[in-house]
Protein backbone atom coordinates (compact mmCIF):
# COMPACT_ATOMS: atom_id res chain seq x y z
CA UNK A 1 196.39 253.80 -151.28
CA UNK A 2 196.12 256.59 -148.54
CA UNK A 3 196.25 254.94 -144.76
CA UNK A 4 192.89 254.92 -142.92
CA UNK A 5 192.22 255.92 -139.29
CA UNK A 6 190.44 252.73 -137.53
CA UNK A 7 187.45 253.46 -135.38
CA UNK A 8 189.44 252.49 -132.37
CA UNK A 9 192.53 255.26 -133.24
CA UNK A 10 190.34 257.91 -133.28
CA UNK A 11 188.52 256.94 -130.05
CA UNK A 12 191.75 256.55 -128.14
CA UNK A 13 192.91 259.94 -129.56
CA UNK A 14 190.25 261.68 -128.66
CA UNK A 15 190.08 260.00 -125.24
CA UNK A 16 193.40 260.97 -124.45
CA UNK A 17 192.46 265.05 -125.02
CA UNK A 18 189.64 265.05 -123.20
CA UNK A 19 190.16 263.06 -119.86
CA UNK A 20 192.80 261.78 -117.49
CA UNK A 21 193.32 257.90 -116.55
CA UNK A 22 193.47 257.12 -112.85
CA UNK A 23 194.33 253.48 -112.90
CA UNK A 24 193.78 251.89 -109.37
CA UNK A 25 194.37 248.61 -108.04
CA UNK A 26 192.04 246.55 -106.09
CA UNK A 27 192.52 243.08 -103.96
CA UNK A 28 191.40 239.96 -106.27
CA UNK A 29 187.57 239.66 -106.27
CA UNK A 30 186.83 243.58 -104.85
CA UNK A 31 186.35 244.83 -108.88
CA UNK A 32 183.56 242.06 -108.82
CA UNK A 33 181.79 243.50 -105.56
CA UNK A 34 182.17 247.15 -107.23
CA UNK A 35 180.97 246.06 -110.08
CA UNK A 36 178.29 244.65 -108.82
CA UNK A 37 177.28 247.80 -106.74
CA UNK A 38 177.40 249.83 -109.98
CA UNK A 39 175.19 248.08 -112.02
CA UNK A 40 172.52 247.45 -108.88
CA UNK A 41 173.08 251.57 -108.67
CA UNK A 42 172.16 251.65 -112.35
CA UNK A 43 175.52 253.27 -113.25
CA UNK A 44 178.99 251.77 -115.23
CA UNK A 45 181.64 251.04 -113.25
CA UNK A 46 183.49 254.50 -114.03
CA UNK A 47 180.88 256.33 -113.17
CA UNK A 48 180.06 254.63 -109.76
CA UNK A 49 183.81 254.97 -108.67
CA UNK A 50 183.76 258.80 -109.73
CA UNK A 51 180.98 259.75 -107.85
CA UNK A 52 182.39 257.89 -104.57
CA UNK A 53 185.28 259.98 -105.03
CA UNK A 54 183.36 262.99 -105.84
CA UNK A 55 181.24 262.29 -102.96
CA UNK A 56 184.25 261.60 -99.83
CA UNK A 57 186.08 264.67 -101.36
CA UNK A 58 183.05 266.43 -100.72
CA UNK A 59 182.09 265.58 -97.58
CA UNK A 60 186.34 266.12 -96.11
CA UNK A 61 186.06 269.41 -97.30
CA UNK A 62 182.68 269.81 -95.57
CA UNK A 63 184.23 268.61 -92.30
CA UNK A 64 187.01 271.24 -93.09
CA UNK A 65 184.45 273.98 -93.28
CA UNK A 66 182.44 272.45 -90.14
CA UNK A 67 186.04 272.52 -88.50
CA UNK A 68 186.75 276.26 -88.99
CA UNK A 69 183.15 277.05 -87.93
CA UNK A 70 183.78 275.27 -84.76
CA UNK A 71 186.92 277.31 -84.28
CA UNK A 72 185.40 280.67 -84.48
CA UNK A 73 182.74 280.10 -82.53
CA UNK A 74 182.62 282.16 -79.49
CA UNK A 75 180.66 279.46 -77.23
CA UNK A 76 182.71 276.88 -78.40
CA UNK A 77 183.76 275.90 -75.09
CA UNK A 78 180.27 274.85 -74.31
CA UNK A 79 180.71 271.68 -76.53
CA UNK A 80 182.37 268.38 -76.70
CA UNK A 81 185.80 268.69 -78.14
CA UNK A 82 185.72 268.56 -81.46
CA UNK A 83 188.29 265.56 -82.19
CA UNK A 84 186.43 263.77 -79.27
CA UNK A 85 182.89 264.82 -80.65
CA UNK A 86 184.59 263.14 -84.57
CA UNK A 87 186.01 259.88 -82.68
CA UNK A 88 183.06 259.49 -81.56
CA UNK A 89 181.16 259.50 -85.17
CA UNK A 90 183.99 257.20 -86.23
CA UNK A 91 186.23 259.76 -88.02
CA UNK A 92 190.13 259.30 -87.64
CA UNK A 93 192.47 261.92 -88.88
């Protein structure tokens, strides 16, 4: 008799082409909180942690970009320096 593929097998085989695993560790009771967020947000817990990453990549490169704009601006001595202007919005670099 000719071996069978379970359900599962094929699942985790094809999982394994298609994505990456980022395994993270939280402090004990923080996955609950998450959790929690993610389903109030209407989204699974993969989903909800992707977009946060998606969305604090997004805005550091933004800050990057508003960074450089700063810098080549010819007036720029007419504002607030820029690491004070970020301190002050609560950013730490």
């Amino acid at each position: 008799m000719a071996k069978t593929r379970t359900s599962s097998t094929v699942k985790n085989r094809y999982n394994a082409k298609v994505y990456d695993q980022l395994p993270i560790r939280v402090p004990k009771g923080r996955k609950a909180v998450i959790q929690a967020t993610a389903k109030n947000a209407g989204v699974s817990l993969n989903a909800y942690v992707c977009k946060a990453i998606d969305y604090y990549m997004s805005d550091d490169e933004y800050c990057v970009k508003l960074y450089e704009n700063y810098l080549a601006s010819p007036d720029k001595d007419d504002f607030m320096p820029l690491d004070e202007f970020a301190e002050s919005l609560g950013f730490k670099r």
